[in-house]
PDB file of N, CA and C in Angstrom:
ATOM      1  N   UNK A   1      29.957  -9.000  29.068  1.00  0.00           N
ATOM      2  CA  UNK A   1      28.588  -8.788  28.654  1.00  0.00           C
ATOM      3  C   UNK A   1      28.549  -8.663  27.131  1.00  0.00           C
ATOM      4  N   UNK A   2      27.256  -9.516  26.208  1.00  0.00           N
ATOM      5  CA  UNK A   2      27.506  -9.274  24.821  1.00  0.00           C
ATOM      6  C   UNK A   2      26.737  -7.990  24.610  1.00  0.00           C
ATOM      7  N   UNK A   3      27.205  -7.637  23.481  1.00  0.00           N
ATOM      8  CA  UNK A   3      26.577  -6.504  23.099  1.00  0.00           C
ATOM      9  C   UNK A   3      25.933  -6.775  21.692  1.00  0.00           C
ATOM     10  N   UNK A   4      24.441  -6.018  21.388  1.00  0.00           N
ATOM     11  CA  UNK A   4      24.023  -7.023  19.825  1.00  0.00           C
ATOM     12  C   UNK A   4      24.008  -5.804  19.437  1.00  0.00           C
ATOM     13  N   UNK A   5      24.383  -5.425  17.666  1.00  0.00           N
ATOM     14  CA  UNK A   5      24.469  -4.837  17.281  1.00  0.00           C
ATOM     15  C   UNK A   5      23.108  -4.450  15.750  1.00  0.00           C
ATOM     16  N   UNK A   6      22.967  -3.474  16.027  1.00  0.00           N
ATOM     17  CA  UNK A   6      22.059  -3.368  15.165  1.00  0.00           C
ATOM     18  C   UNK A   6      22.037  -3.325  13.802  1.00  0.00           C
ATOM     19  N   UNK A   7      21.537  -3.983  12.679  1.00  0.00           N
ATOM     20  CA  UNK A   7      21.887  -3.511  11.571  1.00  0.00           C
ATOM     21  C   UNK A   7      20.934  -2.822  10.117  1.00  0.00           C
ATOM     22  N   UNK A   8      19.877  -2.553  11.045  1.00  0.00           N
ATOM     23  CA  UNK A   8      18.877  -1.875   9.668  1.00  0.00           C
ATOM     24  C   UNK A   8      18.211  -0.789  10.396  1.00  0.00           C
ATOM     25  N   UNK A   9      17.415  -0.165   9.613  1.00  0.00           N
ATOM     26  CA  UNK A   9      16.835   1.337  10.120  1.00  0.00           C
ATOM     27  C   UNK A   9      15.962   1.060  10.984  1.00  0.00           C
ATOM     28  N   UNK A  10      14.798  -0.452  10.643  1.00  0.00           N
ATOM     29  CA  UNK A  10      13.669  -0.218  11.439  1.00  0.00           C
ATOM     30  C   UNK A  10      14.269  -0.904  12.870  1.00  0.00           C
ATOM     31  N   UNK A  11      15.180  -1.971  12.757  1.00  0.00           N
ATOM     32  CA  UNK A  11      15.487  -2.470  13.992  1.00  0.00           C
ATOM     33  C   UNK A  11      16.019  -1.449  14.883  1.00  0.00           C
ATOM     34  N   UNK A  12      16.752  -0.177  14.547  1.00  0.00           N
ATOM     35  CA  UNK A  12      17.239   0.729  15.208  1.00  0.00           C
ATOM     36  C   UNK A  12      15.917   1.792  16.180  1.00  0.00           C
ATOM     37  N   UNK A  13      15.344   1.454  14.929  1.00  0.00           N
ATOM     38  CA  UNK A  13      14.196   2.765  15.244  1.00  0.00           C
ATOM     39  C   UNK A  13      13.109   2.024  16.314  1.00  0.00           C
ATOM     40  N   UNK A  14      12.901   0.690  16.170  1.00  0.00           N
ATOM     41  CA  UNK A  14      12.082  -0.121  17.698  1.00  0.00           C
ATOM     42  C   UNK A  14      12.722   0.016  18.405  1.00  0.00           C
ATOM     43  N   UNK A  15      14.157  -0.429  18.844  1.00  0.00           N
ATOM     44  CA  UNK A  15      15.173  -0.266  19.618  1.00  0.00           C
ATOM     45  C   UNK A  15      15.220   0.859  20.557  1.00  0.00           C
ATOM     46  N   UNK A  16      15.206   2.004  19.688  1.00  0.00           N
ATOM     47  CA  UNK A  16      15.091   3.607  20.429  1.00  0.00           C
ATOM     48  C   UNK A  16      13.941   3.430  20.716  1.00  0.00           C
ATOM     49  N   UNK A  17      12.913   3.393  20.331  1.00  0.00           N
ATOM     50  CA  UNK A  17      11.508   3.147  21.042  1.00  0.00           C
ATOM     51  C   UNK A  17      11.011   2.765  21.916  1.00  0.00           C
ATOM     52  N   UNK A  18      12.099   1.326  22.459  1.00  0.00           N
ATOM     53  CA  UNK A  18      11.577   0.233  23.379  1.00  0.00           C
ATOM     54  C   UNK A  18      12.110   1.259  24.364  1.00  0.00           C
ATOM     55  N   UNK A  19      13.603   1.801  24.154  1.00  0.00           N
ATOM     56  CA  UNK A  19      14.044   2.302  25.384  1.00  0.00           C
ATOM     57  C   UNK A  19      13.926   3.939  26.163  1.00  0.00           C
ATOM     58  N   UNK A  20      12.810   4.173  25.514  1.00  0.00           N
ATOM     59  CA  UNK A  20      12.174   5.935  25.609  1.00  0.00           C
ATOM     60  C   UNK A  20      11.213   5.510  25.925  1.00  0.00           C
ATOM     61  N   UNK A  21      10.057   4.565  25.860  1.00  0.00           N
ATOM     62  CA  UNK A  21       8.693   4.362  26.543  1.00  0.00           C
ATOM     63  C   UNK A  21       8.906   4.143  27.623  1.00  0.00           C
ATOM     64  N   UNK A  22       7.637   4.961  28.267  1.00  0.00           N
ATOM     65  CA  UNK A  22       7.586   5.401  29.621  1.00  0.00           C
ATOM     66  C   UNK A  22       8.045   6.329  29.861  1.00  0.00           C
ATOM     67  N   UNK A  23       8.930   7.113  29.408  1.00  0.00           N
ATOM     68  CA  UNK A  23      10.412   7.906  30.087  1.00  0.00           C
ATOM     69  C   UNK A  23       9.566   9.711  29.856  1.00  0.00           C
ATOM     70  N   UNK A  24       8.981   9.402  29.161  1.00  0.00           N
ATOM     71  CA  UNK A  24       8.108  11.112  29.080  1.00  0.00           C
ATOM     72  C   UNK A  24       9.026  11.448  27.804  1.00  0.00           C
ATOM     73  N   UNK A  25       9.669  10.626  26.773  1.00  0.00           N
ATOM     74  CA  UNK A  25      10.649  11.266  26.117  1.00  0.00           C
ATOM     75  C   UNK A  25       9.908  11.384  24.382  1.00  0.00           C
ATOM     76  N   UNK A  26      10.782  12.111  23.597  1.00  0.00           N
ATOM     77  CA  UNK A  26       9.965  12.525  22.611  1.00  0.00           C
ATOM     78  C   UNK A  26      11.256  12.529  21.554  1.00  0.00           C
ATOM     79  N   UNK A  27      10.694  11.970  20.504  1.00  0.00           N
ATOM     80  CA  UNK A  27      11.579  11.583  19.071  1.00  0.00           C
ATOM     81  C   UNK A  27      11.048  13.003  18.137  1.00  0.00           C
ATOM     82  N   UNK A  28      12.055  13.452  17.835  1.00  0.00           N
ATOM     83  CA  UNK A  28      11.765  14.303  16.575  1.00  0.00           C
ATOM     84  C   UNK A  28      12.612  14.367  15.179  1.00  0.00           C
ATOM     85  N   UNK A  29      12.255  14.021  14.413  1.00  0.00           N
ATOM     86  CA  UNK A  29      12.986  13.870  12.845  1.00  0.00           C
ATOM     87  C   UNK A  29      12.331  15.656  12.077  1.00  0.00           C
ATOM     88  N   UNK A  30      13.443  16.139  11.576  1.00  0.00           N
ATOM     89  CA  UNK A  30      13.006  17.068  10.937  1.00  0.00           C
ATOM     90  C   UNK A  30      13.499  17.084   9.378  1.00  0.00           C
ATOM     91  N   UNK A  31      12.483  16.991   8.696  1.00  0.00           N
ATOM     92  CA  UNK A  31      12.738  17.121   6.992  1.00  0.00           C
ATOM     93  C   UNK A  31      12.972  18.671   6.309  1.00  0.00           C
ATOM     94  N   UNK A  32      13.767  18.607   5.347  1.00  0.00           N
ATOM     95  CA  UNK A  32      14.023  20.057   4.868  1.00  0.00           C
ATOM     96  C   UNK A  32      14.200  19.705   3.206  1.00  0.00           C
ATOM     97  N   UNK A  33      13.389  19.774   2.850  1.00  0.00           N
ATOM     98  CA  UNK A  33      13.339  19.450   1.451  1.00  0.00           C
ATOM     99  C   UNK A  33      13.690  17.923   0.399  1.00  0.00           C
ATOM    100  N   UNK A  34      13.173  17.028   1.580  1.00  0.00           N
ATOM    101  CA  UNK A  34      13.488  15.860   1.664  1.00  0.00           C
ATOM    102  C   UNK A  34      12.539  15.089   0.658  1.00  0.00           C
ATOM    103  N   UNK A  35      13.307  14.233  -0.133  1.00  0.00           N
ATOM    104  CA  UNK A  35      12.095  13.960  -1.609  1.00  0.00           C
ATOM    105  C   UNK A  35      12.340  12.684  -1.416  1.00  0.00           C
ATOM    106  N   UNK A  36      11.594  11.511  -1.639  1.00  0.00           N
ATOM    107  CA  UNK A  36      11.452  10.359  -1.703  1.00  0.00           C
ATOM    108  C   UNK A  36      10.104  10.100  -2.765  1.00  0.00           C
ATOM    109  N   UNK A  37      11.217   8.837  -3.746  1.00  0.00           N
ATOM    110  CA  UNK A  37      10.538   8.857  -4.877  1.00  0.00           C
ATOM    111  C   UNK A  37       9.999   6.775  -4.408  1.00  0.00           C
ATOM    112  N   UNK A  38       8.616   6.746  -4.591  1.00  0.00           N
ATOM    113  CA  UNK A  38       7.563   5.949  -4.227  1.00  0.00           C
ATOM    114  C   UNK A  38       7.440   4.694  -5.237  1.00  0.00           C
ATOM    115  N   UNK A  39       7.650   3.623  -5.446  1.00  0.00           N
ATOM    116  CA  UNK A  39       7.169   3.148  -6.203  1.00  0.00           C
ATOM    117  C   UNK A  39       6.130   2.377  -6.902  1.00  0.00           C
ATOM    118  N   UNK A  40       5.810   2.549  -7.811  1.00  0.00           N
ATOM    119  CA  UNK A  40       4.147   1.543  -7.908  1.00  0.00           C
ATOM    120  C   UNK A  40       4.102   0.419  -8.103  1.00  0.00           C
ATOM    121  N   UNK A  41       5.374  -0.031  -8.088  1.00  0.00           N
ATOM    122  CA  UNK A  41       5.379  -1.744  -8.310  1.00  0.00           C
ATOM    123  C   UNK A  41       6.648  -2.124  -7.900  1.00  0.00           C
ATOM    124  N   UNK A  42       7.024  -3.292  -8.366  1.00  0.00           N
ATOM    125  CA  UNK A  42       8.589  -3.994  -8.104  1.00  0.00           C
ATOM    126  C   UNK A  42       9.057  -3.661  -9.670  1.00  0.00           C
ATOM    127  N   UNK A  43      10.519  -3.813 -10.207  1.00  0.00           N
ATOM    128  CA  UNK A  43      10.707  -4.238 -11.222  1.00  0.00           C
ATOM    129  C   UNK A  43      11.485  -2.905 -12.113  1.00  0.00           C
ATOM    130  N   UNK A  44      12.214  -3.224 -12.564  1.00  0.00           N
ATOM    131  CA  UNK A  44      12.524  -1.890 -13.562  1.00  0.00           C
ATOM    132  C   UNK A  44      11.728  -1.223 -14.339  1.00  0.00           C
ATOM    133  N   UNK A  45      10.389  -1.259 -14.686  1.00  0.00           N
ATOM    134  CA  UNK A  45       9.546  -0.626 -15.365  1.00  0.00           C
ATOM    135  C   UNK A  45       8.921   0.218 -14.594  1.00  0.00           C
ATOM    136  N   UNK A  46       8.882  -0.053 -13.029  1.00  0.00           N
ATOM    137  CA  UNK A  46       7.986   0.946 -12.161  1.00  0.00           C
ATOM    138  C   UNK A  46       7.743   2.409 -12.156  1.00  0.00           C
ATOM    139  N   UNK A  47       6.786   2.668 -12.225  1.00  0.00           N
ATOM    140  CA  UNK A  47       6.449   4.587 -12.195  1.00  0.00           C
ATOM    141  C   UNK A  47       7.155   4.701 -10.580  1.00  0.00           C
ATOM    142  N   UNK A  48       7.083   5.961 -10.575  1.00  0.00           N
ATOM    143  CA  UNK A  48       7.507   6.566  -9.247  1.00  0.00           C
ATOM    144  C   UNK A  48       6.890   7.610  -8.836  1.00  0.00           C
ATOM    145  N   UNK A  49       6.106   7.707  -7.982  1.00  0.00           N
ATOM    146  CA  UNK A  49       5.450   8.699  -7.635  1.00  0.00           C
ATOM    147  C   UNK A  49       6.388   9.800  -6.351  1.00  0.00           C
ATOM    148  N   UNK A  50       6.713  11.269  -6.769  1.00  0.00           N
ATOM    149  CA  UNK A  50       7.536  11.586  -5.653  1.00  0.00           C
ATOM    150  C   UNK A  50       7.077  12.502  -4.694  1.00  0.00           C
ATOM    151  N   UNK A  51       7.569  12.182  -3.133  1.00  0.00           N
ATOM    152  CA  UNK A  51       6.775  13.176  -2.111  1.00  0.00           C
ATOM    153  C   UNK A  51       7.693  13.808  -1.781  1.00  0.00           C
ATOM    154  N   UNK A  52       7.283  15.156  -1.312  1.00  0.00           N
ATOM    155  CA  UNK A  52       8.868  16.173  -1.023  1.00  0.00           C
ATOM    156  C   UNK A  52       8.140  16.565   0.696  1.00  0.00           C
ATOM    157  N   UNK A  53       9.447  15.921   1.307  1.00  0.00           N
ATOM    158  CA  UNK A  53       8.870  16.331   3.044  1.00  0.00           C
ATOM    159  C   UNK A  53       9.870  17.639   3.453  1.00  0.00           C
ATOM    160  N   UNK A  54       8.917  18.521   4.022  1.00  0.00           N
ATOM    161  CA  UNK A  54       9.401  19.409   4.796  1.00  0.00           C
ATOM    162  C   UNK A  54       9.064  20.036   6.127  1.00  0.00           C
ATOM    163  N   UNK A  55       9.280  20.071   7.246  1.00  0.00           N
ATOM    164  CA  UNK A  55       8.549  19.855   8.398  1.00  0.00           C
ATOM    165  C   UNK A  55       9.161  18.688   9.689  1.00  0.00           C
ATOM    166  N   UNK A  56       8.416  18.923  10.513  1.00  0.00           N
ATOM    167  CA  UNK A  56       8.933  18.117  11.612  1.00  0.00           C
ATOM    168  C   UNK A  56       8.075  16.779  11.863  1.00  0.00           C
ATOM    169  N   UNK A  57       8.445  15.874  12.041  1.00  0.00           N
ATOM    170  CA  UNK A  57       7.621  14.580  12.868  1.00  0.00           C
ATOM    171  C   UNK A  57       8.028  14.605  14.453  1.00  0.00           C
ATOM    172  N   UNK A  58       6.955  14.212  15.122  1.00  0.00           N
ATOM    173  CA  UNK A  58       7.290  14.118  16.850  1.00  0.00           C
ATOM    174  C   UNK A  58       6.652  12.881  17.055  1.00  0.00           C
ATOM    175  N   UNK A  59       7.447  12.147  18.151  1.00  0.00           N
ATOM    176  CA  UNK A  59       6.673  11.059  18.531  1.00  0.00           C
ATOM    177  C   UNK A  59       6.830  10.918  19.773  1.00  0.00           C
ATOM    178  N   UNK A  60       5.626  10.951  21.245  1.00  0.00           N
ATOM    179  CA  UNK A  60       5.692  11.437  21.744  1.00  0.00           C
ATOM    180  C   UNK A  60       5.410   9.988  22.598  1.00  0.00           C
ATOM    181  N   UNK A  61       6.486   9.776  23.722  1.00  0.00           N
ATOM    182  CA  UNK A  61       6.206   8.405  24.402  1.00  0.00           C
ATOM    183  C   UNK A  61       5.736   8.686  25.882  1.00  0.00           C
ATOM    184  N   UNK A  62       5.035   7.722  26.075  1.00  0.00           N
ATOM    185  CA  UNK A  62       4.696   7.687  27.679  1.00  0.00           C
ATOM    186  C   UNK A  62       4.226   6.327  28.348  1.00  0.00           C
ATOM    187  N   UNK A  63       4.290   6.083  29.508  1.00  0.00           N
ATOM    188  CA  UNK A  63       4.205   4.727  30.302  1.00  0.00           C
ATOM    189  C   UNK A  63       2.957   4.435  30.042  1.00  0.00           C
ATOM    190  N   UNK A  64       1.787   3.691  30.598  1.00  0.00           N
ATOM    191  CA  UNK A  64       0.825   3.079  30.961  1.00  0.00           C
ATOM    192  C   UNK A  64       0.909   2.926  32.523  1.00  0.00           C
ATOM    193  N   UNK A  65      -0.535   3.527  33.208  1.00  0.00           N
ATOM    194  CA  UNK A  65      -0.574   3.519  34.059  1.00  0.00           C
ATOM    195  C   UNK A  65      -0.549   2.446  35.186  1.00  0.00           C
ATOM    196  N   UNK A  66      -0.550   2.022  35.852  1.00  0.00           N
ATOM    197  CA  UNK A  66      -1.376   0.555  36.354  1.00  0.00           C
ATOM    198  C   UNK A  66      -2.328   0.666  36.687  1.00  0.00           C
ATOM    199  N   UNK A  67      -3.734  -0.303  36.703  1.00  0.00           N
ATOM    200  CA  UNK A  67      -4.695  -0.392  36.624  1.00  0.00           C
ATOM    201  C   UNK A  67      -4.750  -1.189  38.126  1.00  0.00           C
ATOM    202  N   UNK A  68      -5.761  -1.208  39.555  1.00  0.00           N
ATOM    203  CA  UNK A  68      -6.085  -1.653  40.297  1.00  0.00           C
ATOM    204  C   UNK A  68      -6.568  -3.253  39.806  1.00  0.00           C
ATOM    205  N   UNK A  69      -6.424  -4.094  40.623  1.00  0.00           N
ATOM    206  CA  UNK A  69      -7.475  -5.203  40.231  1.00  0.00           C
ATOM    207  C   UNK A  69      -8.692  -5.204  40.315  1.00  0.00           C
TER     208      UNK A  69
END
């Protein structure tokens, strides 16, 4: 059986997604003084605007029901 391997954040992060929907299951990332600096453009001249995360994200999955015809 092949196995495909993942190689970037967002492909990882659909990946976990595809396979927790439905399941009643719940993603949580927690930040603790977590700074990410923003940029306003492309290019070496860019400003940077910076956000400092602290706190939890939840993401909370669930099925779709079926609908009668």
């Amino acid at each position: 059986m092949a196995t495909e391997h993942t190689t970037n954040w967002p492909d990882l992060a659909i990946g976990l997604y595809d396979r927790l929907t439905g399941r009643n299951s719940e993603i949580a990332y927690e930040f603790v003084d977590m700074h990410i600096k923003i940029p306003s453009g492309t290019g070496p001249s860019a400003e940077h605007a910076e956000w400092v995360l602290s706190g939890t994200v939840k993401i909370h999955t669930s099925g779709k029901a079926e609908r009668p015809n």
